[in-house]
Protein backbone atom coordinates (compact mmCIF):
# COMPACT_ATOMS: atom_id res chain seq x y z
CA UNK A 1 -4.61 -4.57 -13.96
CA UNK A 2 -8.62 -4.85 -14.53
CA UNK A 3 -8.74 -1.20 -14.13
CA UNK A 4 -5.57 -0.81 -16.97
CA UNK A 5 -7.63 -2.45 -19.35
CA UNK A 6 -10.41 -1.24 -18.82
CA UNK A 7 -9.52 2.44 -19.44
CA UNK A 8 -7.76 0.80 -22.96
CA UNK A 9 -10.85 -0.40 -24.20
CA UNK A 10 -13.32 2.05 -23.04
CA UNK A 11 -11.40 5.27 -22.91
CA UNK A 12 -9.01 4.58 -25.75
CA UNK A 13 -7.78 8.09 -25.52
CA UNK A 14 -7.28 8.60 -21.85
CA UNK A 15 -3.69 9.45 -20.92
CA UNK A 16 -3.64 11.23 -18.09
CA UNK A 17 -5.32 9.63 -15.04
CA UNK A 18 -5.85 11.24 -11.32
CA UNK A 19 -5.15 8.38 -9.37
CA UNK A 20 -5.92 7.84 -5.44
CA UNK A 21 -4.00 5.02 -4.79
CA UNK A 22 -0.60 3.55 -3.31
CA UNK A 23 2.41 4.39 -4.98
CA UNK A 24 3.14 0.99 -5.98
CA UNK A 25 -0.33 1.00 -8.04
CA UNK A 26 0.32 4.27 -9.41
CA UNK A 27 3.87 2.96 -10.53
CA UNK A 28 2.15 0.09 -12.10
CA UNK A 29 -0.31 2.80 -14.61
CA UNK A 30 2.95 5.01 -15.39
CA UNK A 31 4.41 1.59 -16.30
CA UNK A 32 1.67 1.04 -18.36
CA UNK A 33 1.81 4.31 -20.22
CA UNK A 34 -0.39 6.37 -18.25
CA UNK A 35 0.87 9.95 -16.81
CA UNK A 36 -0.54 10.92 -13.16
CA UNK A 37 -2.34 14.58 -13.24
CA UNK A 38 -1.05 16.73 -10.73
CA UNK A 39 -2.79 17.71 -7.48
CA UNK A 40 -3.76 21.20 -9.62
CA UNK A 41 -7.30 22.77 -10.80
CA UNK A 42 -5.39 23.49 -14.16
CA UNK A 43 -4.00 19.75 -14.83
CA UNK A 44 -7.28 18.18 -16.14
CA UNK A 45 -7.34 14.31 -15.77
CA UNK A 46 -8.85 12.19 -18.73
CA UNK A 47 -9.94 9.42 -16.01
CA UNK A 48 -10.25 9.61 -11.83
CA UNK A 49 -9.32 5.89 -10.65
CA UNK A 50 -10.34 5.77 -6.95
CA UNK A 51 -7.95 2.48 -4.79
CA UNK A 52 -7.10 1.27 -1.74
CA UNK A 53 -4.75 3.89 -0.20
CA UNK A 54 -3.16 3.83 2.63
CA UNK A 55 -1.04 7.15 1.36
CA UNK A 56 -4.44 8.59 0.55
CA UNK A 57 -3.93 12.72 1.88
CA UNK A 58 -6.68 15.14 2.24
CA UNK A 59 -6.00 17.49 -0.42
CA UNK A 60 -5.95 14.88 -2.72
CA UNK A 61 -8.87 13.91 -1.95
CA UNK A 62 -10.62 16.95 -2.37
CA UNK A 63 -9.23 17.31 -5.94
CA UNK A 64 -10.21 13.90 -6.81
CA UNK A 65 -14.01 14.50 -5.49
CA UNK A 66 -13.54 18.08 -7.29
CA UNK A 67 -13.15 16.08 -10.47
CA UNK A 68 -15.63 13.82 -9.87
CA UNK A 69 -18.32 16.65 -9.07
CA UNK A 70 -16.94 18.13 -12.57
CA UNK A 71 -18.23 14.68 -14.33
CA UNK A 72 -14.97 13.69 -15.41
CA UNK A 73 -15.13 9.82 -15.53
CA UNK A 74 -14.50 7.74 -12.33
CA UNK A 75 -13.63 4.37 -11.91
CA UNK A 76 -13.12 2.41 -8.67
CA UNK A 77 -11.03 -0.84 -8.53
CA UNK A 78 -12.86 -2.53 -5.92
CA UNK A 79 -15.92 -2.34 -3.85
CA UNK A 80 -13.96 -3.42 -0.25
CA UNK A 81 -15.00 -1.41 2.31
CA UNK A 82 -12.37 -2.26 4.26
CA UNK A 83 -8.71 -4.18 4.32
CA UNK A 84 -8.39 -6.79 6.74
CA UNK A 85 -5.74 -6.54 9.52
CA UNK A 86 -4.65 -7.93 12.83
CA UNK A 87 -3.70 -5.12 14.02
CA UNK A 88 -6.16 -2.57 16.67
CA UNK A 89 -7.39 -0.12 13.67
CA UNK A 90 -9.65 -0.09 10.91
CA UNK A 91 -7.56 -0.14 7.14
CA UNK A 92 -10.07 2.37 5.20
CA UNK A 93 -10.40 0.48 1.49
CA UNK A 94 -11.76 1.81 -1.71
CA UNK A 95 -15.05 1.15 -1.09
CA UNK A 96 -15.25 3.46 1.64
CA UNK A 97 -13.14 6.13 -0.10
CA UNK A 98 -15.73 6.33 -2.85
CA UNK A 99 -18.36 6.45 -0.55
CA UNK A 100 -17.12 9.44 1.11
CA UNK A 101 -16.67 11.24 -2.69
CA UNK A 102 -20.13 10.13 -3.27
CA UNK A 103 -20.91 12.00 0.17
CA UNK A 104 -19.53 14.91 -1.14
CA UNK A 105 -20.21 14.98 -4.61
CA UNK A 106 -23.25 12.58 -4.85
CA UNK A 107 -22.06 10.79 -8.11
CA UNK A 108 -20.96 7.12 -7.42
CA UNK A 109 -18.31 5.42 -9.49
CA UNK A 110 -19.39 4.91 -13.19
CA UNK A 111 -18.13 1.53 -12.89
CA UNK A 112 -16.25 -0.58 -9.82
CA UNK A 113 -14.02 -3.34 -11.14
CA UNK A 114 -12.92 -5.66 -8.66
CA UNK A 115 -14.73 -8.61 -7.15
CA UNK A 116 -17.87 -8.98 -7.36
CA UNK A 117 -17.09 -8.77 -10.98
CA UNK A 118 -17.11 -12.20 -12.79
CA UNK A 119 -15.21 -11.24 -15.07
CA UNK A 120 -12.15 -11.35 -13.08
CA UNK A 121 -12.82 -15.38 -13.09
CA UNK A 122 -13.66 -15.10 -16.58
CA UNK A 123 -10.48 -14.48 -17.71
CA UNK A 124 -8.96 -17.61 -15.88
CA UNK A 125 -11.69 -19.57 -17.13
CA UNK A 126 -11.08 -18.08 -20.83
CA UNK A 127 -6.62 -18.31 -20.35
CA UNK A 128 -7.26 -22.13 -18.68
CA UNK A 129 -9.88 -23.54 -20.95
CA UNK A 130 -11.64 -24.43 -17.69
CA UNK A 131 -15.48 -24.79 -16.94
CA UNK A 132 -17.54 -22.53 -13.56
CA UNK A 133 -17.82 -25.61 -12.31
CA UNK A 134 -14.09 -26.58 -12.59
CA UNK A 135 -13.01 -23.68 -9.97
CA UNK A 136 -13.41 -22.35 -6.51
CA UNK A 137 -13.09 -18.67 -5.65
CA UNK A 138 -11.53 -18.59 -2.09
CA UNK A 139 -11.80 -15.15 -0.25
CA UNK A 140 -12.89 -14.24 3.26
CA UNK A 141 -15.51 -11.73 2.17
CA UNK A 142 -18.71 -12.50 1.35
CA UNK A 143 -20.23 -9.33 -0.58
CA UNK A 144 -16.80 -9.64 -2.94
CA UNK A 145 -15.48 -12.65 -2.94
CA UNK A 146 -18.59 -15.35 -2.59
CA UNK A 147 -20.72 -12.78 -4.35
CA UNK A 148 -18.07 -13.19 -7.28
CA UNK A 149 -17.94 -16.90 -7.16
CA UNK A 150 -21.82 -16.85 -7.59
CA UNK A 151 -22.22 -14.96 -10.48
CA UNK A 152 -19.50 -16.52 -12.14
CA UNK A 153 -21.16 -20.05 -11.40
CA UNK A 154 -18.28 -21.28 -9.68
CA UNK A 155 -17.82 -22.35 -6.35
CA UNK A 156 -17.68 -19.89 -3.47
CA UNK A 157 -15.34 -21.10 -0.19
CA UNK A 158 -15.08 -18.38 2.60
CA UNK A 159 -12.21 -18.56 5.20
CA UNK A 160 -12.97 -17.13 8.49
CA UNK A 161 -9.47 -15.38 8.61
CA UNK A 162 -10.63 -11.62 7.30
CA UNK A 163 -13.44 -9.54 8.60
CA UNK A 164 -16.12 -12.25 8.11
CA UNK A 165 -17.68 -13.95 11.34
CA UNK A 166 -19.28 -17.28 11.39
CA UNK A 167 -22.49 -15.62 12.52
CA UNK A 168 -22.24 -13.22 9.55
CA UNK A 169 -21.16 -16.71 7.06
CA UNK A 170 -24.49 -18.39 8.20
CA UNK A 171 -26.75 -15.13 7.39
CA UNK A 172 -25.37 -14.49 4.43
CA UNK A 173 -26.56 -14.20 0.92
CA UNK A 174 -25.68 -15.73 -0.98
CA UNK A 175 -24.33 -18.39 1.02
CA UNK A 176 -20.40 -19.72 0.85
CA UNK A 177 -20.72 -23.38 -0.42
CA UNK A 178 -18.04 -24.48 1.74
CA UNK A 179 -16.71 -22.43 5.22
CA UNK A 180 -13.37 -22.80 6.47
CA UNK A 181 -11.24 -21.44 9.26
CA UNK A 182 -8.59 -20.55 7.12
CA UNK A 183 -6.54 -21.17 4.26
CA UNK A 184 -4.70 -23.77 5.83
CA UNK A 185 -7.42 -25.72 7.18
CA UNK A 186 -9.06 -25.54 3.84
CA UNK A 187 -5.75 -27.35 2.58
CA UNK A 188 -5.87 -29.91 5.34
CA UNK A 189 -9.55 -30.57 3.65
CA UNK A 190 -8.41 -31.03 0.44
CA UNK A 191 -5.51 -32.98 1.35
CA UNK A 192 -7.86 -35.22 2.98
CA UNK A 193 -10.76 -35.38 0.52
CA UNK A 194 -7.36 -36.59 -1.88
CA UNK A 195 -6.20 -39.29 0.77
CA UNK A 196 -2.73 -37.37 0.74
């Protein structure tokens, strides 16, 4: 939705978007009055939006880094690197995706939305009438999610349930202001701090 608006505001014009990304997310930019460019060296894109996709094929990838090497703007929605799992495998994310364009092409993103972006909490802060101070940014990531917190001037709480170890939490910087093991025992904390 971040990356929706901001192709509206900054490339007013844009209509037709090459989009690596899971169907779901390109659904949600048709439904939002974008068309998808074809995987074709004649169906120029306005915009290349780069996502987490776990559909992501090899030929599209080479058109999307063959419009990105053409200078055609580039977006990514996020810097993750990777998605967290359980499971014995490595999920590829966005950030890693654009870093293999950028292999290829050597031209980064001209912007990545996405945590570690403040403004994501600036628009709950603006919608909420609330204060930095007045929320907490939860996420198991540091470089996204605590990073985000931190330049939003909010507070940063890390769970230890994604691809963050405590070893990594206590190197860190900038450091979580509150660790937990997960979501749940963060709840059990609050609970507690509230005497419920």
């Amino acid at each position: 939705l971040a990356t929706i608006d901001y192709i509206r505001e900054h490339y007013p014009a844009a209509k037709r978007l090459f989009l690596l990304g899971t169907p779901s997310m390109i659904s949600e930019f048709e439904a939002a009055g974008f068309e998808s460019a074809a995987d074709s060296a004649d169906d120029v894109p306005d915009v290349v939006v780069a996502a987490f996709d776990m559909t992501l094929q090899y030929d599209r990838l080479c058109r999307a880094a063959w419009w990105v090497s053409q200078g055609v703007p580039y977006i990514a929605t996020n810097p993750d690197r990777v998605c967290p799992t359980d499971q014995p495998t490595v999920l590829v994310d966005c950030g890693s995706i654009c870093a293999c364009i950028e292999h290829a092409t050597g031209r980064r993103p001209d912007i990545t939305l996405g945590k570690p972006d403040p403004n994501m909490l600036s628009g709950i802060l603006s919608r909420h009438g609330l204060q930095p101070d007045q929320i907490a940014m939860v996420g198991d990531r540091i470089y996204t999610d605590v990073a985000m917190a931190h330049n939003a001037k909010a507070m940063g709480v890390l769970v230890l349930s994604g691809e963050t170890t405590l070893d990594v939490a206590d190197k860190a910087d900038p450091q979580p202001h509150i660790t937990a093991d997960s979501i749940e025992v963060l709840g059990a904390l609050i609970r507690e701090a509230h005497g419920k």
